[in-house]
Protein backbone atom coordinates (compact mmCIF):
# COMPACT_ATOMS: atom_id res chain seq x y z
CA UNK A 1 -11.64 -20.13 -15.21
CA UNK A 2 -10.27 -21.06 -11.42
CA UNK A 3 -7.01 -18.96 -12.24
CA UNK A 4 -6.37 -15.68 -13.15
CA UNK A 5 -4.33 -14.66 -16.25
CA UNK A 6 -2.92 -11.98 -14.73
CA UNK A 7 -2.62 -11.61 -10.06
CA UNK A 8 -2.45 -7.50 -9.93
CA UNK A 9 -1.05 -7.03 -6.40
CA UNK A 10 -0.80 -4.21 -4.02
CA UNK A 11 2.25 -3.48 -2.68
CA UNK A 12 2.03 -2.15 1.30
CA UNK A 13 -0.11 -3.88 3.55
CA UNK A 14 -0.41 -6.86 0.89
CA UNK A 15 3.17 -8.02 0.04
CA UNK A 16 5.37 -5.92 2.73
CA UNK A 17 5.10 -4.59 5.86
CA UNK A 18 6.62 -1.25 6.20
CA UNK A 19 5.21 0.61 9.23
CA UNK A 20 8.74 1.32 10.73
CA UNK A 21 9.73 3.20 7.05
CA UNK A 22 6.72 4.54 7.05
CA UNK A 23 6.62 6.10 10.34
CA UNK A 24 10.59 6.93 10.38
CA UNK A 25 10.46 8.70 6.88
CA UNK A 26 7.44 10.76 7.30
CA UNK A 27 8.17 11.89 10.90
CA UNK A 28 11.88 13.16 9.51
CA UNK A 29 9.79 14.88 6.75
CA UNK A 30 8.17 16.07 8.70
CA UNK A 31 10.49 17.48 10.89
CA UNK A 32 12.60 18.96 8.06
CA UNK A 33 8.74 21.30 7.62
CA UNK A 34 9.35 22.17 11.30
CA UNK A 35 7.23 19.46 13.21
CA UNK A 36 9.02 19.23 17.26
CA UNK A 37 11.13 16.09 18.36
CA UNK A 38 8.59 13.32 19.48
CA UNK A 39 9.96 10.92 22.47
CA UNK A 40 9.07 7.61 20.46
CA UNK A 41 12.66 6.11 21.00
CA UNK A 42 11.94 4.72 17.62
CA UNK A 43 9.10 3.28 17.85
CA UNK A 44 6.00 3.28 15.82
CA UNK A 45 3.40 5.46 17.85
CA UNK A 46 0.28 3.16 18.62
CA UNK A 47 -1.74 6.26 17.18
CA UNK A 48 0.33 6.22 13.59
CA UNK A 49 -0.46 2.84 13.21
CA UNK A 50 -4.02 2.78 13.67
CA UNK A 51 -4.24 5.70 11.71
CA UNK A 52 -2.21 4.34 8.63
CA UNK A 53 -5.35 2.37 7.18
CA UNK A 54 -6.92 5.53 6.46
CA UNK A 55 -3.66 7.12 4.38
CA UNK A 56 -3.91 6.58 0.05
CA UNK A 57 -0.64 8.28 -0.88
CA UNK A 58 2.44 8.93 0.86
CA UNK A 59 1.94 12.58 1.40
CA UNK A 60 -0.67 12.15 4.00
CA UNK A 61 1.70 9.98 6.25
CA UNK A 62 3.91 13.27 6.25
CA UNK A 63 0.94 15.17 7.17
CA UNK A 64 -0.46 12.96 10.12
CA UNK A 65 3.20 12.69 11.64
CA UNK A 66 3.27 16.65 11.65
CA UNK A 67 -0.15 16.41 13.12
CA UNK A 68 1.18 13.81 16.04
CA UNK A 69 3.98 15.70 16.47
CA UNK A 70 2.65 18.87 17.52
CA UNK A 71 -0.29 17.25 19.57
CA UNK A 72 -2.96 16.30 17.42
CA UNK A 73 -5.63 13.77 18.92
CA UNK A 74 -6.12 10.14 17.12
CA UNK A 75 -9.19 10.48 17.65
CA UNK A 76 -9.71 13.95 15.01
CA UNK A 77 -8.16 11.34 12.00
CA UNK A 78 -10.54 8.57 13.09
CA UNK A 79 -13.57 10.10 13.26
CA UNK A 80 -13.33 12.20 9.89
CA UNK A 81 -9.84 11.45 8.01
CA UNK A 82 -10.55 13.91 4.94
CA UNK A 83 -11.89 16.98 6.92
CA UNK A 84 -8.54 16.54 9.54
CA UNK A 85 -5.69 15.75 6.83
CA UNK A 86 -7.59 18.53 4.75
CA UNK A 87 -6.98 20.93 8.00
CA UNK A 88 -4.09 19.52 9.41
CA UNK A 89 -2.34 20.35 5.59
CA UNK A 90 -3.44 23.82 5.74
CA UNK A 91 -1.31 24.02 8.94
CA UNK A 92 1.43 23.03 7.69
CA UNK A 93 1.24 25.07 4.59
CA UNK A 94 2.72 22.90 2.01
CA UNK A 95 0.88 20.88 -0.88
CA UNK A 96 0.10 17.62 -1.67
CA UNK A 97 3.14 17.56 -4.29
CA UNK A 98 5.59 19.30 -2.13
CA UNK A 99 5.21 16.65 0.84
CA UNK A 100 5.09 13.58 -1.58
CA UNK A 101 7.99 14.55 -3.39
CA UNK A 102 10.00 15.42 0.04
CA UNK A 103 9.12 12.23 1.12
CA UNK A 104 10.59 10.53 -2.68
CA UNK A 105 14.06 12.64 -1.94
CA UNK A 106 14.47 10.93 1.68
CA UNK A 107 13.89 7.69 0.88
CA UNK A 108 16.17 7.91 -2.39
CA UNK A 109 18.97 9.28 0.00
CA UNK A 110 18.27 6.41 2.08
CA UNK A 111 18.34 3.93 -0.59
CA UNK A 112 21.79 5.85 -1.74
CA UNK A 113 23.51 5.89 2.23
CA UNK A 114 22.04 2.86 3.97
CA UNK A 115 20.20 0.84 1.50
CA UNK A 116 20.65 -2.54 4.02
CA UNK A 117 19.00 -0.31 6.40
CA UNK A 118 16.14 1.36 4.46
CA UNK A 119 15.13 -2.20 3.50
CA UNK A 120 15.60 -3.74 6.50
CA UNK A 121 12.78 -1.21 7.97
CA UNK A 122 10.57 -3.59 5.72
CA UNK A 123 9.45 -7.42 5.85
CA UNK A 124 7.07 -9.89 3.66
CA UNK A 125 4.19 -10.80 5.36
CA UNK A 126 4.76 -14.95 5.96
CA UNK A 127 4.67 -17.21 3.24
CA UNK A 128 4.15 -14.21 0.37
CA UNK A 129 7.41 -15.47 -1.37
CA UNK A 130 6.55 -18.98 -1.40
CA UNK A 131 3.00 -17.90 -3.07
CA UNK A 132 4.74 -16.01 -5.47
CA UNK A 133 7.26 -17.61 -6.99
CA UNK A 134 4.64 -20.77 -7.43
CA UNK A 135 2.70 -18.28 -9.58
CA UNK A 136 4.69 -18.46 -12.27
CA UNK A 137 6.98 -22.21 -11.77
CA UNK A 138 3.41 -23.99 -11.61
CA UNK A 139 0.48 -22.18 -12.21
CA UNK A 140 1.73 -20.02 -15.46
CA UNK A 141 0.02 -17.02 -14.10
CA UNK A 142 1.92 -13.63 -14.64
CA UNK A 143 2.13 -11.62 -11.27
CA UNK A 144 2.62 -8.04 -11.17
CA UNK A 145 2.57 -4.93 -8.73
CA UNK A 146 0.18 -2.39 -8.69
CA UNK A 147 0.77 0.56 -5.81
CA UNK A 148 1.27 4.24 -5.02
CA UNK A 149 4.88 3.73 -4.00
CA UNK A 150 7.49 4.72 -6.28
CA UNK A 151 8.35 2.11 -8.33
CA UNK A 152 12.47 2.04 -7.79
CA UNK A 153 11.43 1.75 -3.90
CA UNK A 154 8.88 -1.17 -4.89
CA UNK A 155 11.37 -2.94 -7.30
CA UNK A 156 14.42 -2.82 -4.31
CA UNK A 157 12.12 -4.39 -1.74
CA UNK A 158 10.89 -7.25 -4.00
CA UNK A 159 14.72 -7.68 -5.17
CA UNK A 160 15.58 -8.03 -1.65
CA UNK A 161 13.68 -11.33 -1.72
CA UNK A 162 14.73 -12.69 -4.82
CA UNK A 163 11.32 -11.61 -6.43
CA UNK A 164 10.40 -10.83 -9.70
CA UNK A 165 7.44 -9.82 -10.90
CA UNK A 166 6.41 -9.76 -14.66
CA UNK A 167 5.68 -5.70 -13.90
CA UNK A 168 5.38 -3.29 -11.55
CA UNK A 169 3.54 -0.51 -12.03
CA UNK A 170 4.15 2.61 -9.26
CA UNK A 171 2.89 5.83 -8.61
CA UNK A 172 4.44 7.14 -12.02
CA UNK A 173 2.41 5.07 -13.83
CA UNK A 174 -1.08 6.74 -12.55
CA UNK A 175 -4.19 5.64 -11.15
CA UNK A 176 -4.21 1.88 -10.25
CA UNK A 177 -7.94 2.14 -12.40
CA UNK A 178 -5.78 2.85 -15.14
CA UNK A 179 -3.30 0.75 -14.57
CA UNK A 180 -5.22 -2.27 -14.39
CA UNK A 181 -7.47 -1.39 -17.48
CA UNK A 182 -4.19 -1.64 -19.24
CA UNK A 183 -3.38 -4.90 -17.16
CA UNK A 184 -7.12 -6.26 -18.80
CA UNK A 185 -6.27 -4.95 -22.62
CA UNK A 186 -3.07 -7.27 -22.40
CA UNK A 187 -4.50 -10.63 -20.79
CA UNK A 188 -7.78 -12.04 -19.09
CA UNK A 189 -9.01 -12.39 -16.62
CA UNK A 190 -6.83 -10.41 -13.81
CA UNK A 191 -7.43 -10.51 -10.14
CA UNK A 192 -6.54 -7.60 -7.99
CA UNK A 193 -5.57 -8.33 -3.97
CA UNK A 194 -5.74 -4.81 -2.22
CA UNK A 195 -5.93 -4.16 1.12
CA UNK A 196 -7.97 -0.90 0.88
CA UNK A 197 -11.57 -0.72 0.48
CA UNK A 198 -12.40 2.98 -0.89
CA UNK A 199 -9.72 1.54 -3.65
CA UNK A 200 -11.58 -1.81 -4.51
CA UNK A 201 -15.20 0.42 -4.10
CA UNK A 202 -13.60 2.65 -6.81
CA UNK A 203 -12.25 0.17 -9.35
CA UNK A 204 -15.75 -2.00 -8.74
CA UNK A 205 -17.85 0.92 -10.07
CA UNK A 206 -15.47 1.53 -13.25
CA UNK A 207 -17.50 0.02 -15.90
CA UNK A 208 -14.37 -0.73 -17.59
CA UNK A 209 -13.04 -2.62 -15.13
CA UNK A 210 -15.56 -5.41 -15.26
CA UNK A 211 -12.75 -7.63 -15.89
CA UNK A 212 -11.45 -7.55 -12.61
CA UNK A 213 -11.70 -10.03 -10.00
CA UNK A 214 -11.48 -8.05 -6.72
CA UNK A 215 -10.04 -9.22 -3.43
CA UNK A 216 -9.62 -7.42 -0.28
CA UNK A 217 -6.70 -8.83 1.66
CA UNK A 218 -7.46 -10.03 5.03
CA UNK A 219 -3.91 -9.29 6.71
CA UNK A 220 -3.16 -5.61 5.33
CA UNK A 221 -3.82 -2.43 7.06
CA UNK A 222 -7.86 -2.74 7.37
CA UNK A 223 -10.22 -0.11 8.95
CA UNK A 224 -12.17 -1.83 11.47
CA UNK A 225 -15.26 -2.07 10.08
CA UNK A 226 -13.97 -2.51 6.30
CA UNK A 227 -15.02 -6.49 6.72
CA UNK A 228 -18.69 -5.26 7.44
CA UNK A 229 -18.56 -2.81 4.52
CA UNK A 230 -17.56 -5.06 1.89
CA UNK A 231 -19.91 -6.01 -0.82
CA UNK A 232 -20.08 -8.02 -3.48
CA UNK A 233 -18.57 -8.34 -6.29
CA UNK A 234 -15.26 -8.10 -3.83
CA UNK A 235 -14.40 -11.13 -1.58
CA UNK A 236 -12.39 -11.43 1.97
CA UNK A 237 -9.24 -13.10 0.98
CA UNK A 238 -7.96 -14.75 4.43
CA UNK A 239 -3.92 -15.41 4.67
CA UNK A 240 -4.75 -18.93 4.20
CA UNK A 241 -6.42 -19.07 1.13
CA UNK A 242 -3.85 -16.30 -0.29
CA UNK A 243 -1.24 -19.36 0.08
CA UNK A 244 -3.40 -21.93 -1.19
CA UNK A 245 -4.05 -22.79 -5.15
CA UNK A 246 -6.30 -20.21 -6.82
CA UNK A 247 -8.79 -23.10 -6.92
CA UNK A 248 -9.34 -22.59 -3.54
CA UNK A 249 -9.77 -19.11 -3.55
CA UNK A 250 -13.43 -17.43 -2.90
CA UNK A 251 -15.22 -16.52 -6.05
């Protein structure tokens, strides 16, 4: 079949862009843990954002702005991400579900005080929509969201647009594995876009996910060598043939 049954879709760095949220939530997270004022006049740091292909969960973002904050080199999170969010945590002192659920609680008071302005810190990466919404008015194929991102948070910036997937599944709803085994015990075949390796590598060798069609997206936030690293059965997905019918798409 030249179509999927089912388009599983990462959220950040496939659909939206949301390095200013990212940066401006985790940094005030991080400063309510005790990390100094950083002189960014709002901007996202150079160093953040070449450092944000490496993050999984929201947690570590909170971690890595702490790190920035108090002087920590790019250079220690490029050359060995684990071993320096692993030791930059410790630091800090707090865990993995203290951060991520700090980070939930700002971003709901956002979405409760400024929600205009939380969402505004976001955008669709050019002609996403468009794709989208022909998904369903001429291909038939159901389209739904598969990310670590709370799903409220998901579901408000896809309402923004006027888009509306059949599901989305967030980080309540567990492992994206598990997710889109689910996803392939309702319809076949599904293809996942993601725009982080280790996550295709990991759904590639689940023998239960066999089903999937994997595609790593071309415009998202990609290590610099993830293009070399990719293997087969997964396939670069350019910006162009995202847009274009799923008969043109590499298989």
């Amino acid at each position: 079949m030249n179509r999927p049954a089912i388009l599983a879709l990462d959220l950040d760095g496939v659909l939206v862009d949301g390095m200013e949220e990212y940066w401006r939530s985790s940094l005030h997270v991080a400063q309510g843990f005790g990390a100094p004022p950083m002189a960014s006049n709002g901007e996202v740091p150079p160093a953040f954002r070449r450092i944000r292909p490496w993050v999984h969960t929201g947690w570590e973002m909170v971690v890595v702005a702490w790190a920035l904050a108090h002087g920590a080199a790019e250079a220690v999170f490029l050359q060995d991400y684990p071993g320096a969010l692993r030791r930059w945590q410790a630091r800090l002192g707090q865990s993995s579900a203290a951060l991520q659920g700090a980070l939930e609680r700002h971003r709901s008071d956002c979405l409760l005080q400024d929600r205009q302005g939380w969402l505004a810190r976001h955008r669709l990466y050019p002609g996403v929509a468009e794709r989208l919404r022909r998904c369903g008015a001429e291909e038939g194929v159901d389209w739904v969201v598969v990310t670590t991102k709370g799903k409220d948070f998901a579901a408000a910036l896809l309402e923004q647009d006027g888009l509306r997937p059949t599901a989305v599944h967030g980080r309540e709803d567990g492992p994206k594995t598990r997710v889109l085994q689910r996803l392939l015990e309702w319809r076949q075949p599904v293809w996942f876009v993601e725009d982080r390796l280790p996550t295709l590598e990991t759904v590639m060798a689940d023998p239960r996910l066999g089903g999937i069609g994997c595609y790593l997206a071309a415009w998202g936030y990609l290590r610099h060598a993830d293009r070399q690293q990719l293997r087969p059965p997964a396939r670069w997905l350019d910006h162009a043939a995202f847009c274009a019918p799923f008969s043109a798409w590499p298989t």
